[in-house]
C-alpha atoms as a PDB file:
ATOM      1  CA  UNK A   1    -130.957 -77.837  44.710  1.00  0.00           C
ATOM      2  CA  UNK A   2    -129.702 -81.000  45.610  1.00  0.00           C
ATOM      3  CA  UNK A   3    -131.688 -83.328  48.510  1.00  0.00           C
ATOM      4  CA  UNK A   4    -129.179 -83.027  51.289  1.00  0.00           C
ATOM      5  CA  UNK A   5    -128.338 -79.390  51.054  1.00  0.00           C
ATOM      6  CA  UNK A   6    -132.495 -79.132  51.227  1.00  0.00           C
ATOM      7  CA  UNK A   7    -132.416 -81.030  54.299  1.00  0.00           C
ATOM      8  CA  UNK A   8    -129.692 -79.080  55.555  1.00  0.00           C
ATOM      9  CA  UNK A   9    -131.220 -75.256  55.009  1.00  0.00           C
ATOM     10  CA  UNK A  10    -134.379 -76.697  56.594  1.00  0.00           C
ATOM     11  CA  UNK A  11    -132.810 -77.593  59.524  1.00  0.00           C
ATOM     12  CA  UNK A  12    -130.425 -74.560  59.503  1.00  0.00           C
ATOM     13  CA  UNK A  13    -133.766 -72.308  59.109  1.00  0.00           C
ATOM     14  CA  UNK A  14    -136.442 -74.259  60.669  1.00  0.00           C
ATOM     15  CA  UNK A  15    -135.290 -76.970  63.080  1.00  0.00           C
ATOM     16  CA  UNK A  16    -132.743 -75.330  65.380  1.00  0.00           C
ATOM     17  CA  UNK A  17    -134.962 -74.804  68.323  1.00  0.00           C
ATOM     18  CA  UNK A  18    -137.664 -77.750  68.260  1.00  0.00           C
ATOM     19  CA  UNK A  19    -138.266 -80.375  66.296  1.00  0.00           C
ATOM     20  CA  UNK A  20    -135.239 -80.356  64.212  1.00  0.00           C
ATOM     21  CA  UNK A  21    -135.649 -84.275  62.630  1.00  0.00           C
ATOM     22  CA  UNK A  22    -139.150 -82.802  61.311  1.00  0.00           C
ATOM     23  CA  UNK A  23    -137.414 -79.885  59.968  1.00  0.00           C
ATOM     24  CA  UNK A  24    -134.904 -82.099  58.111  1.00  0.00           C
ATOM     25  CA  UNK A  25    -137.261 -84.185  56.683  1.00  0.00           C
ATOM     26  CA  UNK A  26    -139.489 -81.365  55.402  1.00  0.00           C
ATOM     27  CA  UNK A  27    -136.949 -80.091  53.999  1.00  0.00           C
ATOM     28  CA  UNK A  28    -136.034 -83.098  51.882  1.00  0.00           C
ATOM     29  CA  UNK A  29    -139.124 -84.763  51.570  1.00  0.00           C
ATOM     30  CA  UNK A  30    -140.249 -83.404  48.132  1.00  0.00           C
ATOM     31  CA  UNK A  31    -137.175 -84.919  46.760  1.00  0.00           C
ATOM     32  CA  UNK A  32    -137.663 -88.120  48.790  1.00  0.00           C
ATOM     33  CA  UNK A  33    -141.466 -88.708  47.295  1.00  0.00           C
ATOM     34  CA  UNK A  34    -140.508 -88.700  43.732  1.00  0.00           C
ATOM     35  CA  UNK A  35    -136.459 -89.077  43.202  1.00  0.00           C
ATOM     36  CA  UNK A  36    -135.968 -90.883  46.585  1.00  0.00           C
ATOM     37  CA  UNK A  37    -139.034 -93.519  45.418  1.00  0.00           C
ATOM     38  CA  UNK A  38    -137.478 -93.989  42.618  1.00  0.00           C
ATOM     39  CA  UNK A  39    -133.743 -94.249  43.498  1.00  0.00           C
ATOM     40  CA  UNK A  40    -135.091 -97.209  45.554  1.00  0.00           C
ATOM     41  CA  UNK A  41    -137.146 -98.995  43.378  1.00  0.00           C
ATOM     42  CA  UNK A  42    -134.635 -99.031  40.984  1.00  0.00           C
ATOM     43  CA  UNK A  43    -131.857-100.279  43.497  1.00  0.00           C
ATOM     44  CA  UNK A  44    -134.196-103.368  44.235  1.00  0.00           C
ATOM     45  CA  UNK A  45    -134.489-103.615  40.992  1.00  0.00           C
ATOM     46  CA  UNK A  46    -130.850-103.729  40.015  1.00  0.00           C
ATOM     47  CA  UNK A  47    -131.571-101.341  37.341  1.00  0.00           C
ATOM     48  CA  UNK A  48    -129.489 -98.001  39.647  1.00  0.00           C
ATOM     49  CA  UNK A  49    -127.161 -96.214  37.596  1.00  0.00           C
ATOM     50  CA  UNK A  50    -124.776 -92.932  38.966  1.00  0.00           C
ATOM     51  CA  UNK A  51    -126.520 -89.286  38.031  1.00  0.00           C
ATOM     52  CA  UNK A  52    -129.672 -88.206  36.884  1.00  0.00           C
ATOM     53  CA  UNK A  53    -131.660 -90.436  35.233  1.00  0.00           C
ATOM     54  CA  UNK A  54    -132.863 -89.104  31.212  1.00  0.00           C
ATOM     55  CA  UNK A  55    -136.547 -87.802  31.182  1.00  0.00           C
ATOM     56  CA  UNK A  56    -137.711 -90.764  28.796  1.00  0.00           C
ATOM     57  CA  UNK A  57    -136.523 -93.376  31.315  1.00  0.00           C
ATOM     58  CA  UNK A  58    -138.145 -91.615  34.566  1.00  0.00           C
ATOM     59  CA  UNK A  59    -141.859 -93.218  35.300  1.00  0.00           C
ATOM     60  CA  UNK A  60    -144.803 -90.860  34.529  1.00  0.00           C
ATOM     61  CA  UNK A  61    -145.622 -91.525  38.344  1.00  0.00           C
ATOM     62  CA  UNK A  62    -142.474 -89.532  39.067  1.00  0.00           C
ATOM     63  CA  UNK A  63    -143.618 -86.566  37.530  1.00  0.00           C
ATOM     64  CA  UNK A  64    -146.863 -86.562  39.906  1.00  0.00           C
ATOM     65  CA  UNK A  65    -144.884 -87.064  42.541  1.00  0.00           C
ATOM     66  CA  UNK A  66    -142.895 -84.173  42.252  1.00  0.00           C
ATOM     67  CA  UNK A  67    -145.756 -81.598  41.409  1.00  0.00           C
ATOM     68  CA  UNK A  68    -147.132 -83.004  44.438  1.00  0.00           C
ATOM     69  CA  UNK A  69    -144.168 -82.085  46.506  1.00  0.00           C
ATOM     70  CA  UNK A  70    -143.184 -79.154  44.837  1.00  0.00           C
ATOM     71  CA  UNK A  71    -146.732 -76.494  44.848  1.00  0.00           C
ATOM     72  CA  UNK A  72    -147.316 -74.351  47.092  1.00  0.00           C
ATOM     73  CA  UNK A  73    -151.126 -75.183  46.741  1.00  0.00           C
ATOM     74  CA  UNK A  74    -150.207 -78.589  48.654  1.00  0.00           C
ATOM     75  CA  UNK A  75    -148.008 -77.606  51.014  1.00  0.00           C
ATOM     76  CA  UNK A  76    -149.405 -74.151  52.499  1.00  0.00           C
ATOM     77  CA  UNK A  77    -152.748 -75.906  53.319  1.00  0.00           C
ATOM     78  CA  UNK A  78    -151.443 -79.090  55.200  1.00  0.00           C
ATOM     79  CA  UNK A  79    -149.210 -76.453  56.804  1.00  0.00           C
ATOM     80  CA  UNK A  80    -152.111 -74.431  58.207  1.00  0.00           C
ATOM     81  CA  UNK A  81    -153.950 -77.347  59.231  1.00  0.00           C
ATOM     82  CA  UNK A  82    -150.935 -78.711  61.297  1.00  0.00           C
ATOM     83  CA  UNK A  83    -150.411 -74.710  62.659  1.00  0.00           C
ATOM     84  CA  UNK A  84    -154.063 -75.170  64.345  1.00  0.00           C
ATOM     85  CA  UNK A  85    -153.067 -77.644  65.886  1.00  0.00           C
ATOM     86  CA  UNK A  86    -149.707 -77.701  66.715  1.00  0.00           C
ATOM     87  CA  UNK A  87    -147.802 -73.951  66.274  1.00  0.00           C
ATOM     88  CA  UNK A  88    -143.736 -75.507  66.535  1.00  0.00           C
ATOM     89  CA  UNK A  89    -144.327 -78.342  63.934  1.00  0.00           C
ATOM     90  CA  UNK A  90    -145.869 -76.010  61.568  1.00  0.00           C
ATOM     91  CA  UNK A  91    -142.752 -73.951  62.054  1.00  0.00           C
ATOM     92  CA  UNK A  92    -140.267 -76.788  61.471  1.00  0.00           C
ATOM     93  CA  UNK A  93    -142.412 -77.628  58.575  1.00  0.00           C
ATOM     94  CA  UNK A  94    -142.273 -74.478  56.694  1.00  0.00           C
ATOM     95  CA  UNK A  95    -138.805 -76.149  55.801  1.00  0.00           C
ATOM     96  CA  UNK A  96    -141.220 -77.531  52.862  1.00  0.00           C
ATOM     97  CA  UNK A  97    -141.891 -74.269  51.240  1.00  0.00           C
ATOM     98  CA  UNK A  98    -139.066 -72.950  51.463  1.00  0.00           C
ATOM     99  CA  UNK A  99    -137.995 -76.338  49.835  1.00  0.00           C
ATOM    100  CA  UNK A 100    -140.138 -74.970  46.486  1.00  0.00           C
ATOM    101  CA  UNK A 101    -138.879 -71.556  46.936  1.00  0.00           C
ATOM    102  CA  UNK A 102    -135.076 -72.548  46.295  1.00  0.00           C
ATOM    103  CA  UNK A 103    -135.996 -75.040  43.450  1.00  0.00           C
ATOM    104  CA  UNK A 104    -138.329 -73.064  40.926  1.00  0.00           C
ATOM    105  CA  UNK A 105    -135.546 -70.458  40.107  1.00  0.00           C
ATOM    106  CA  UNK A 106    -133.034 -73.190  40.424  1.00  0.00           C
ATOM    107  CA  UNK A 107    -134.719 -76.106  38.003  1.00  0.00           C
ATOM    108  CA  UNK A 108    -134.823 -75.371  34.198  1.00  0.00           C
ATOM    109  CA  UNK A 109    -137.531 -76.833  32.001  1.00  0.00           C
ATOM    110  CA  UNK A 110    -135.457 -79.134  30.778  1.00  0.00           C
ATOM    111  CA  UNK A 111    -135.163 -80.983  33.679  1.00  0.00           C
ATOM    112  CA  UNK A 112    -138.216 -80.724  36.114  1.00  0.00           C
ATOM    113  CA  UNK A 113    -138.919 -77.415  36.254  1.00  0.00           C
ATOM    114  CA  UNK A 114    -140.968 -76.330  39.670  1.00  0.00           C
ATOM    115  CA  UNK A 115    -144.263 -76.468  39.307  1.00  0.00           C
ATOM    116  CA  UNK A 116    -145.368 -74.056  42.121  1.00  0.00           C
ATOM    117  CA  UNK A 117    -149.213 -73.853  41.531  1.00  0.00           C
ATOM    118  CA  UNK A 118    -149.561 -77.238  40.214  1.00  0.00           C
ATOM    119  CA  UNK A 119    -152.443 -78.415  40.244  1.00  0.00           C
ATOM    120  CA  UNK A 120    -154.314 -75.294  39.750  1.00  0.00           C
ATOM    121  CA  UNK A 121    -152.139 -74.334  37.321  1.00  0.00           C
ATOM    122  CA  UNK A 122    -149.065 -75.719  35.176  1.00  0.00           C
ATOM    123  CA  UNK A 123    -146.597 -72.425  35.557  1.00  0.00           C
ATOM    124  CA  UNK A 124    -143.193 -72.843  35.940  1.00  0.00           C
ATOM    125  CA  UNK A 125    -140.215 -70.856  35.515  1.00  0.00           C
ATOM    126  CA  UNK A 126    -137.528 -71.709  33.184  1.00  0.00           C
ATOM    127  CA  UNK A 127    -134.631 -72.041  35.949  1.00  0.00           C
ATOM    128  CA  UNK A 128    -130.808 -71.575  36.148  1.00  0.00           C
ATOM    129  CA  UNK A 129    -129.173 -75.506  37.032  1.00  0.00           C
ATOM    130  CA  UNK A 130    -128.318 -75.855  40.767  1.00  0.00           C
ATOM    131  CA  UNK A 131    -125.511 -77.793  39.714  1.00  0.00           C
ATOM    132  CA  UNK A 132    -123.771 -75.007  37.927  1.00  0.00           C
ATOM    133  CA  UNK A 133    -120.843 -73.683  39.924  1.00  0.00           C
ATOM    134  CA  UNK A 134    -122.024 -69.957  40.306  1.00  0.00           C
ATOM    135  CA  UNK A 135    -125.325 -71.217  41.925  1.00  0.00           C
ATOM    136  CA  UNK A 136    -123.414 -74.456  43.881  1.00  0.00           C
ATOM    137  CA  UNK A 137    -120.371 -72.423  45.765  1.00  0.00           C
ATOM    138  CA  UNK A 138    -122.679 -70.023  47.071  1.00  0.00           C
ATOM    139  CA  UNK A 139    -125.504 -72.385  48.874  1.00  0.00           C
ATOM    140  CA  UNK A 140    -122.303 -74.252  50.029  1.00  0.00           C
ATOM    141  CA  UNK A 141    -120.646 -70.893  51.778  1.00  0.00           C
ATOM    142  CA  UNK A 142    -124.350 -69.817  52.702  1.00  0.00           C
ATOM    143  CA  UNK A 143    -125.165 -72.801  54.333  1.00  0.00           C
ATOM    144  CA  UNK A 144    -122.217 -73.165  55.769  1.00  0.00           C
ATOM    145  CA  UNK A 145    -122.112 -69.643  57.334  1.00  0.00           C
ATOM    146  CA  UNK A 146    -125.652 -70.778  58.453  1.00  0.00           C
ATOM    147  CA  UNK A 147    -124.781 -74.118  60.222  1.00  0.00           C
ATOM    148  CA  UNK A 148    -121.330 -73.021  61.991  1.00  0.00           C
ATOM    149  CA  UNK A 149    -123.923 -69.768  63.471  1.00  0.00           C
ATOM    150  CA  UNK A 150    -126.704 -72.232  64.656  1.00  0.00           C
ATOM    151  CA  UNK A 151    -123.723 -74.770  66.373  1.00  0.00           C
ATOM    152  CA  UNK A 152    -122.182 -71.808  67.830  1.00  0.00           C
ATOM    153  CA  UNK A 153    -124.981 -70.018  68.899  1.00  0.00           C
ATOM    154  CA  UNK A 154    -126.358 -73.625  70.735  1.00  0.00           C
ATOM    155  CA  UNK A 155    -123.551 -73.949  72.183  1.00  0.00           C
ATOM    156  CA  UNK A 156    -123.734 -70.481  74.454  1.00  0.00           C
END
């Protein structure tokens, strides 16, 4: 799934009541860690092109980046550790697994498949492309429908 209709479901799901920002950012950040990075670096470096980058040119960094971002054996823990503490931000939070849950059926493994158990183990599933219009239309009506219910429903 792209990084801003990420963002978007997390707020849509997560961040409507409190903390929507943190919801928003959950929801992006495992994109941000590895592709965002790296979008940057290569825009100070002058070295940006449009669309995805080939695998051979992407940093081996990269790929940690995104495992780390991507498992649920990251992200469940730091989510019950922030739950003790704090019971709203874990909620906006959970905009991170659910993050992971629409990538690994949506990534192939020919281009960053989701490594959900990473690092105890290396499974991934062998995806359908997010950017392929059956799978695109519908998270655009779905969110949609989602959004215009949350600004409607605020607004009673």
């Amino acid at each position: 799934m792209d990084t801003l209709s990420h963002a978007l479901w997390g707020y849509g799901l997560f961040g409507y009541k409190r903390y929507p920002w943190i919801a928003i950012f959950f929801g992006a950040m495992p994109d941000l860690i590895s592709f965002g990075l790296l979008i940057a670096i290569n825009l100070i470096s002058g070295l940006w092109h449009f669309g995805p980058p080939t695998i051979d040119t992407i940093p081996s960094w990269t790929f940690f980046t995104y495992s780390l971002g991507h498992s649920f054996i990251i992200c469940l823990p730091v989510i019950f550790v922030i739950y003790r503490v704090n019971r709203a931000l874990a909620m906006a939070m959970l905009a991170w697994p659910f993050h992971i849950i629409l990538d690994f059926p949506f990534h192939s493994e020919a281009y960053f498949a989701t490594p959900i158990f990473w690092p105890i183990s290396d499974f991934r599933v062998d995806g359908i492309s997010w950017s392929r219009w059956y799978i695109w239309y519908p998270n655009i009506l779905l969110l949609s429908i989602l959004l215009i219910y949350r600004f409607k429903k605020k607004g009673q």
